[in-house]
C-alpha atoms as a PDB file:
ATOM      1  CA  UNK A   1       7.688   1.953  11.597  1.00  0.00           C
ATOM      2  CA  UNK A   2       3.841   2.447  11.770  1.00  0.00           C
ATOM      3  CA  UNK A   3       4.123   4.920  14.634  1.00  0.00           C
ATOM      4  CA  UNK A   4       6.558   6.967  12.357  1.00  0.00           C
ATOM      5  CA  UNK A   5       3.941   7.357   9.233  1.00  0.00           C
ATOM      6  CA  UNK A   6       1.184   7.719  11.607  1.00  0.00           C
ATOM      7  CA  UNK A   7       3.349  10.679  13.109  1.00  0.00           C
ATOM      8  CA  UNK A   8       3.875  12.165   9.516  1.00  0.00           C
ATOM      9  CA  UNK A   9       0.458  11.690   8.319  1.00  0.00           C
ATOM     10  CA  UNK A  10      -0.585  13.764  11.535  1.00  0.00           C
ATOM     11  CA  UNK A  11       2.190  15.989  10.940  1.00  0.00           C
ATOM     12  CA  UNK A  12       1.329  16.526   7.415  1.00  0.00           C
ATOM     13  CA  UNK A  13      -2.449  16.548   8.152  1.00  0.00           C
ATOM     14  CA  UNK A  14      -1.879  19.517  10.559  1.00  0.00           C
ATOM     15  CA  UNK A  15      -0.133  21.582   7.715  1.00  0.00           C
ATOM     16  CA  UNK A  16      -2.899  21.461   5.635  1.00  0.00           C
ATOM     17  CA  UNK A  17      -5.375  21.820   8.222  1.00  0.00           C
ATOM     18  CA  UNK A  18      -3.291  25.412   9.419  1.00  0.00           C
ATOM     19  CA  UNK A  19      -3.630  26.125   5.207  1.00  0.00           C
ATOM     20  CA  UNK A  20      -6.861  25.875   5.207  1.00  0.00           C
ATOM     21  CA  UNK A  21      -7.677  27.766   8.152  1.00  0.00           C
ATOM     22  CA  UNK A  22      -5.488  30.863   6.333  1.00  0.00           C
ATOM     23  CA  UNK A  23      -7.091  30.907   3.333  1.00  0.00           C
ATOM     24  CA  UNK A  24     -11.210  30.837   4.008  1.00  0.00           C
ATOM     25  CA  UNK A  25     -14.136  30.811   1.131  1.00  0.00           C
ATOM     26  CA  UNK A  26     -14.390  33.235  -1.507  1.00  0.00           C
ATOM     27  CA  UNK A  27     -17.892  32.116  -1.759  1.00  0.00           C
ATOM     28  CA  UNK A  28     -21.036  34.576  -1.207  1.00  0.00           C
ATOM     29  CA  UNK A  29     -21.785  35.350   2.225  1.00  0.00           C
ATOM     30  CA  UNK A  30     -25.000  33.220   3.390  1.00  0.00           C
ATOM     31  CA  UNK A  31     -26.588  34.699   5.895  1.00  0.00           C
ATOM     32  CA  UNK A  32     -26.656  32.282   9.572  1.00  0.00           C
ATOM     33  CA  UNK A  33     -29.722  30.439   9.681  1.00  0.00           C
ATOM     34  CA  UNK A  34     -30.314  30.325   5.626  1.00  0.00           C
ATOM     35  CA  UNK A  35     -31.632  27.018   4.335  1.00  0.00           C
ATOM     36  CA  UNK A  36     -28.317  25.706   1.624  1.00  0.00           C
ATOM     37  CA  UNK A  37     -29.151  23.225  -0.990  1.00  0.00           C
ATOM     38  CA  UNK A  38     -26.859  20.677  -1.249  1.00  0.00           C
ATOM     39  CA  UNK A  39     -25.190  21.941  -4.599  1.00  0.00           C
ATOM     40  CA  UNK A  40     -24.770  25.235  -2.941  1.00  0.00           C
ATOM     41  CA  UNK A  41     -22.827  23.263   0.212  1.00  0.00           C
ATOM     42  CA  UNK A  42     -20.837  21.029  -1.764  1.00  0.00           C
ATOM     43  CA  UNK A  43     -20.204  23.363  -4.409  1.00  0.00           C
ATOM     44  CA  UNK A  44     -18.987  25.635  -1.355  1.00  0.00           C
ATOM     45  CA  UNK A  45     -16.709  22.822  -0.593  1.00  0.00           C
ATOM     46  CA  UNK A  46     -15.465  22.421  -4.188  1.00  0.00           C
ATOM     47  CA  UNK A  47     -14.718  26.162  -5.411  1.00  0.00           C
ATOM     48  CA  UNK A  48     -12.498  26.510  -1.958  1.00  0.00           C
ATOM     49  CA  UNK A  49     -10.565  23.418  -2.572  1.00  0.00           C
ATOM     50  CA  UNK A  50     -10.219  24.060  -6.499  1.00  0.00           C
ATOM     51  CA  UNK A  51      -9.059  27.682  -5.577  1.00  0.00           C
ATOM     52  CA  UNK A  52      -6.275  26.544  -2.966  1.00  0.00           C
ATOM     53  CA  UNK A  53      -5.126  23.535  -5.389  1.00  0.00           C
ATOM     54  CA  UNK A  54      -4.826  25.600  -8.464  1.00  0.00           C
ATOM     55  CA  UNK A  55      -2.942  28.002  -6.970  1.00  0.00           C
ATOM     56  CA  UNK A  56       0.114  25.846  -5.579  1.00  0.00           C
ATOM     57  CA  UNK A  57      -0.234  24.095  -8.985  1.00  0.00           C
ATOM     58  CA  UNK A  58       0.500  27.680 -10.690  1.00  0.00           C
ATOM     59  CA  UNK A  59       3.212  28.557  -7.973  1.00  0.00           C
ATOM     60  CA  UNK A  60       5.512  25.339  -8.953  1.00  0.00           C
ATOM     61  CA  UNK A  61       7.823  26.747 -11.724  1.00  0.00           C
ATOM     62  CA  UNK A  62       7.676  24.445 -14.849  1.00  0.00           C
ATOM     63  CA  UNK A  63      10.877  23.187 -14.623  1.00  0.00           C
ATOM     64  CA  UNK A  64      10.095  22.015 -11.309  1.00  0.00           C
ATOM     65  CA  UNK A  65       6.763  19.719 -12.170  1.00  0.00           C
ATOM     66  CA  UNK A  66       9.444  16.696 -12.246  1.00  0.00           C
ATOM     67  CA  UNK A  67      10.064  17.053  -9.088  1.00  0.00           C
ATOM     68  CA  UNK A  68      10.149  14.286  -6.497  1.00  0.00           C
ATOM     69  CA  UNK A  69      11.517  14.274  -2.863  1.00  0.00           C
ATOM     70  CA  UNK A  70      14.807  12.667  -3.036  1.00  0.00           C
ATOM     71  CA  UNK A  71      15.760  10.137  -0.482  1.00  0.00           C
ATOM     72  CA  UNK A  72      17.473  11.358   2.302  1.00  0.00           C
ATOM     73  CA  UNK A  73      18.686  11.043   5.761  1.00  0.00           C
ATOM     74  CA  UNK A  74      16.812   7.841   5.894  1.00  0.00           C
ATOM     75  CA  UNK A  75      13.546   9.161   4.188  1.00  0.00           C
ATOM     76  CA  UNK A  76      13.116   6.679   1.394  1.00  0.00           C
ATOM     77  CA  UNK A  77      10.598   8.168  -1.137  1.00  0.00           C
ATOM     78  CA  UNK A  78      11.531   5.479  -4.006  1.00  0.00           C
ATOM     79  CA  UNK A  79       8.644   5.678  -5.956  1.00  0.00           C
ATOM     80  CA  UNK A  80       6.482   8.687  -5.092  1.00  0.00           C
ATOM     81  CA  UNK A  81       4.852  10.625  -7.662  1.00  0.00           C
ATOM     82  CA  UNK A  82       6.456  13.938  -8.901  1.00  0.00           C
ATOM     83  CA  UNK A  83       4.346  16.905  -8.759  1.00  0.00           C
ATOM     84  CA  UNK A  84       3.065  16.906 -12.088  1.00  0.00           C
ATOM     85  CA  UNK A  85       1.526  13.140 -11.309  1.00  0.00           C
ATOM     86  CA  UNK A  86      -0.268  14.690  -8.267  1.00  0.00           C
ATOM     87  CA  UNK A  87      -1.555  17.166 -10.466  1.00  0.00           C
ATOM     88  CA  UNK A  88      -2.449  14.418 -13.566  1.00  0.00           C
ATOM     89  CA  UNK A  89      -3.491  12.382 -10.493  1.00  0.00           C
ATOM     90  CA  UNK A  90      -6.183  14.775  -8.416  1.00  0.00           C
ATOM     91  CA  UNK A  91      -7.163  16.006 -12.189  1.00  0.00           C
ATOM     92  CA  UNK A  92      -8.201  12.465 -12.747  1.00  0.00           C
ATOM     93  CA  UNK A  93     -10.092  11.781  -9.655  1.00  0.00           C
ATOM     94  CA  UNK A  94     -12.255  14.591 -10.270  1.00  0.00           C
ATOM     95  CA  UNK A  95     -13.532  13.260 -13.700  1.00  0.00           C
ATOM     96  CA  UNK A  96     -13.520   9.725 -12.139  1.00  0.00           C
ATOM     97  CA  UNK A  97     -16.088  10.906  -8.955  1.00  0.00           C
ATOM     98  CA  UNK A  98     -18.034  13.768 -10.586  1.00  0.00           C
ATOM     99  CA  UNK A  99     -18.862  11.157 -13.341  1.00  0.00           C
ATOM    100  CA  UNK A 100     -19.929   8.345 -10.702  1.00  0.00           C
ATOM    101  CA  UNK A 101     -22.212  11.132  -8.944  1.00  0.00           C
ATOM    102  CA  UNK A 102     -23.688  11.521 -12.882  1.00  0.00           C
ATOM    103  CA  UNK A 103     -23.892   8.241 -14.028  1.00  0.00           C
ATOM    104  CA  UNK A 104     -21.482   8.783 -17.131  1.00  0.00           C
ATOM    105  CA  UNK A 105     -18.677   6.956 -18.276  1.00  0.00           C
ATOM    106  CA  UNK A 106     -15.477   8.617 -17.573  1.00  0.00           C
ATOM    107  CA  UNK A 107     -15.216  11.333 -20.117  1.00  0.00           C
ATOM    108  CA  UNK A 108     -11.703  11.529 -20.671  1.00  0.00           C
ATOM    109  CA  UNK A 109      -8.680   9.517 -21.279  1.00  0.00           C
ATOM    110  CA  UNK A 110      -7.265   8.210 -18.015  1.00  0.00           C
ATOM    111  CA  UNK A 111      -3.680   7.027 -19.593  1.00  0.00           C
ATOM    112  CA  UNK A 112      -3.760  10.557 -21.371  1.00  0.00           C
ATOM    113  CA  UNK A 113      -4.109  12.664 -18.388  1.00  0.00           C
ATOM    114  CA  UNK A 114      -1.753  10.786 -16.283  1.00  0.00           C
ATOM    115  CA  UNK A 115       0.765  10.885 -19.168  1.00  0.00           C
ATOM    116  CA  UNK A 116       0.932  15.065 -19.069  1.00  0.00           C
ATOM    117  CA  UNK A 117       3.785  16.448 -17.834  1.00  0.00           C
ATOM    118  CA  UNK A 118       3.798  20.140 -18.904  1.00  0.00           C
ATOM    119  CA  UNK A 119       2.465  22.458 -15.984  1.00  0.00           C
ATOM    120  CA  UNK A 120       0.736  24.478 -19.221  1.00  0.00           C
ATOM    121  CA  UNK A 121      -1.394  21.282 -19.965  1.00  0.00           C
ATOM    122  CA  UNK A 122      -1.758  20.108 -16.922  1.00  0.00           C
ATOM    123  CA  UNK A 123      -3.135  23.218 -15.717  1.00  0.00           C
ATOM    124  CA  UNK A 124      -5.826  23.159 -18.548  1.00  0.00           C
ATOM    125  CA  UNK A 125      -6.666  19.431 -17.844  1.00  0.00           C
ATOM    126  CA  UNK A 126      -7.362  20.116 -14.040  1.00  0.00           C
ATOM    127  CA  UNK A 127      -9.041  23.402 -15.029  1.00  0.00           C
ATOM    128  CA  UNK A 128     -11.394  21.704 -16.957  1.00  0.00           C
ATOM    129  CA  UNK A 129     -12.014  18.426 -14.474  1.00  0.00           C
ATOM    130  CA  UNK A 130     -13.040  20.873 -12.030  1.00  0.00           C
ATOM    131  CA  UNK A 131     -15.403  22.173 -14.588  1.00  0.00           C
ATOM    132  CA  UNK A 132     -16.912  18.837 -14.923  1.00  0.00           C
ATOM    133  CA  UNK A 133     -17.125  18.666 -10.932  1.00  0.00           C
ATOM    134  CA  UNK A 134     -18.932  22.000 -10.923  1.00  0.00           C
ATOM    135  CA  UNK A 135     -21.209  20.271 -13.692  1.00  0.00           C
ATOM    136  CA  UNK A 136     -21.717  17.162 -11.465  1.00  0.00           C
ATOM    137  CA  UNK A 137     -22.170  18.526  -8.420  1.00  0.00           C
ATOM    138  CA  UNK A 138     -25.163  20.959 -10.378  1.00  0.00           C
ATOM    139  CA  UNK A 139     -27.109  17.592 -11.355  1.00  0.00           C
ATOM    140  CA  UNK A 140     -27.722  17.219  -6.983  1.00  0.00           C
ATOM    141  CA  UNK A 141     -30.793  17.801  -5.470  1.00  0.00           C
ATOM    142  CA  UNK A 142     -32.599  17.297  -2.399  1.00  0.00           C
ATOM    143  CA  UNK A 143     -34.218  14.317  -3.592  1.00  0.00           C
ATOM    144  CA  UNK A 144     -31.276  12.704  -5.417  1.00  0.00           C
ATOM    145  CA  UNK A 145     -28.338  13.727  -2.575  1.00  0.00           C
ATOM    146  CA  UNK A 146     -29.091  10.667  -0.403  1.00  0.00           C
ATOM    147  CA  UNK A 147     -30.065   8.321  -2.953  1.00  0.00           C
ATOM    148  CA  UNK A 148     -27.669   5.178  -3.394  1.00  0.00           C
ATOM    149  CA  UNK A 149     -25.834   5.188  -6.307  1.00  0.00           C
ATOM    150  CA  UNK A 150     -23.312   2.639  -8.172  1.00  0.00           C
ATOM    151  CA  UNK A 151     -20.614   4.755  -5.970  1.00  0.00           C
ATOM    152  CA  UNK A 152     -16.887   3.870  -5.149  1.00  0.00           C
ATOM    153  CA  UNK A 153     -14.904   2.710  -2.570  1.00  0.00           C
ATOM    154  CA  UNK A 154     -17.828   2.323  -0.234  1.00  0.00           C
ATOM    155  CA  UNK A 155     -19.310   5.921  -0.852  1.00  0.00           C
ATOM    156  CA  UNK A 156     -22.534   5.434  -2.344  1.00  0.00           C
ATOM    157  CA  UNK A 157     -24.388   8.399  -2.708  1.00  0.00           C
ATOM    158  CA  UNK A 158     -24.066  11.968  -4.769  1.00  0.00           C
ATOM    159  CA  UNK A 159     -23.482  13.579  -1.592  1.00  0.00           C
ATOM    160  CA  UNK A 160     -20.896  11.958  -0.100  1.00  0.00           C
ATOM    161  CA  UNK A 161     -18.750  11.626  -2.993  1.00  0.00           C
ATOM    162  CA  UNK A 162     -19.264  15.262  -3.796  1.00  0.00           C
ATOM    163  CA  UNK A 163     -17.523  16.039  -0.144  1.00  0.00           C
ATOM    164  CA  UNK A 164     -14.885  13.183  -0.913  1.00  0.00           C
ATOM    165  CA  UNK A 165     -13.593  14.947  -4.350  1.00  0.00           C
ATOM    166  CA  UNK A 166     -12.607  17.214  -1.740  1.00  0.00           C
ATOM    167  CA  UNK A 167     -11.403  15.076   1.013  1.00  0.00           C
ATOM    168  CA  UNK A 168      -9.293  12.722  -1.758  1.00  0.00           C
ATOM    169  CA  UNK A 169      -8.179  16.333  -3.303  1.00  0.00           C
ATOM    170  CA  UNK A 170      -6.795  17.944  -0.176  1.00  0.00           C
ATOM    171  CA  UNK A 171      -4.677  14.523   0.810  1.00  0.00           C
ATOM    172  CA  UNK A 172      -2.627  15.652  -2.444  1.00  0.00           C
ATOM    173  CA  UNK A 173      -3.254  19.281  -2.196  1.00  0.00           C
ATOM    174  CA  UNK A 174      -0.853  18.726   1.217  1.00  0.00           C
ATOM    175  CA  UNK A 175       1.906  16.628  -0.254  1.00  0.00           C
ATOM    176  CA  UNK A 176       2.183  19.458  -3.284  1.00  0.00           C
ATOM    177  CA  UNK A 177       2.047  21.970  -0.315  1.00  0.00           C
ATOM    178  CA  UNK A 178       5.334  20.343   0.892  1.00  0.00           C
ATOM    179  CA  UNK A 179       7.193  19.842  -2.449  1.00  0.00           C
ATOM    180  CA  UNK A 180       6.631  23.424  -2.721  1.00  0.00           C
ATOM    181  CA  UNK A 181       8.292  24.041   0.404  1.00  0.00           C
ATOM    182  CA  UNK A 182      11.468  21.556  -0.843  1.00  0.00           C
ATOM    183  CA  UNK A 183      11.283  23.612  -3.365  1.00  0.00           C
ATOM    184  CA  UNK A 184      12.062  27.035  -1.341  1.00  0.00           C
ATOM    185  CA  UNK A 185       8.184  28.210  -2.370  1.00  0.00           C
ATOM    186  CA  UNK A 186       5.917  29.556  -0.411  1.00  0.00           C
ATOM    187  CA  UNK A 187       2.122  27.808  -0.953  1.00  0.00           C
ATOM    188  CA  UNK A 188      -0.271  30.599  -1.938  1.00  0.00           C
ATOM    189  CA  UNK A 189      -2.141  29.808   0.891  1.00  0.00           C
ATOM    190  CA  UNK A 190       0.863  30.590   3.513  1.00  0.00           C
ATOM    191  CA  UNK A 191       1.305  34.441   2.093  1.00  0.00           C
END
């Protein structure tokens, strides 16, 4: 049973691995050999991710955001969030880390954002947590990037966290990927 989730996690891991290799950064051009701050890396990082995860989060229709994989053929997926929970869900991690990496107190509602179900407000809500990302990743500096922090789940400094609002965001940025594809879509990334 192990071997078979291992298998899909590699399987699914590839997919968005071969998605992010067909997209690339809209980011300025740095010239090889040019000293990058660490905003200017992470925020590299961030504006690539935010770009590929808003735009399969616009490509599900609205009527679709309920969506869930049924169980099938043996697949049980009892239990899994629907789309628009991996949407509430990523929208919420990014307030939750960008405000660790600023010392604030989370500065929205958690049971309000993971109760959204429209696509119109959860589009808005993610919008704007990526905003606040931007904003926390802006407060890193050379001094501060390597500095331990109160952090989370073992990552304790500004840095790291900033790459793992990534990381955490492309795990779900895959699994919406595929209930796109259940969904006879084509991920923006794909075209």
């Amino acid at each position: 049973m192990r071997l078979r989730y291992l298998g899909a996690a590699v399987v699914l891991s590839g997919c968005t691995l071969v998605g992010f290799g067909q997209m690339g950064s809209t980011s300025a051009k740095v010239a090889p050999g040019t000293q990058m701050s660490p905003v200017q890396a992470q925020d590299e990082l961030l504006n690539l991710f935010q770009e590929e995860f808003m735009g399969v989060a616009k490509a599900m229709p609205a009527d679709k955001y309920a969506f869930a994989p049924p169980s099938t053929n043996g697949a049980k997926y009892d239990g899994v969030r629907t789309f628009a929970q991996e949407v509430s869900h990523v929208t919420l991690a990014n307030y939750y880390f960008a405000s660790k990496i600023l010392g604030e107190k989370l500065p929205v509602d958690g049971k309000a954002i993971q109760g959204l179900t429209s696509k119109d407000d959860l589009l808005k809500a993610a919008a704007a947590s990526f905003d606040y990302a931007h904003k926390a990743l802006a407060s890193i500096t050379p001094d501060n990037a390597y500095v331990a922090i109160d952090g989370v789940d073992g990552l304790h400094s500004r840095s790291v966290i900033a790459s793992f609002i990534s990381a955490h965001g492309y795990d779900h940025y895959g699994q919406m990927v595929e209930y796109l594809r259940m969904n006879g879509i084509v991920p923006p990334g794909s075209k």
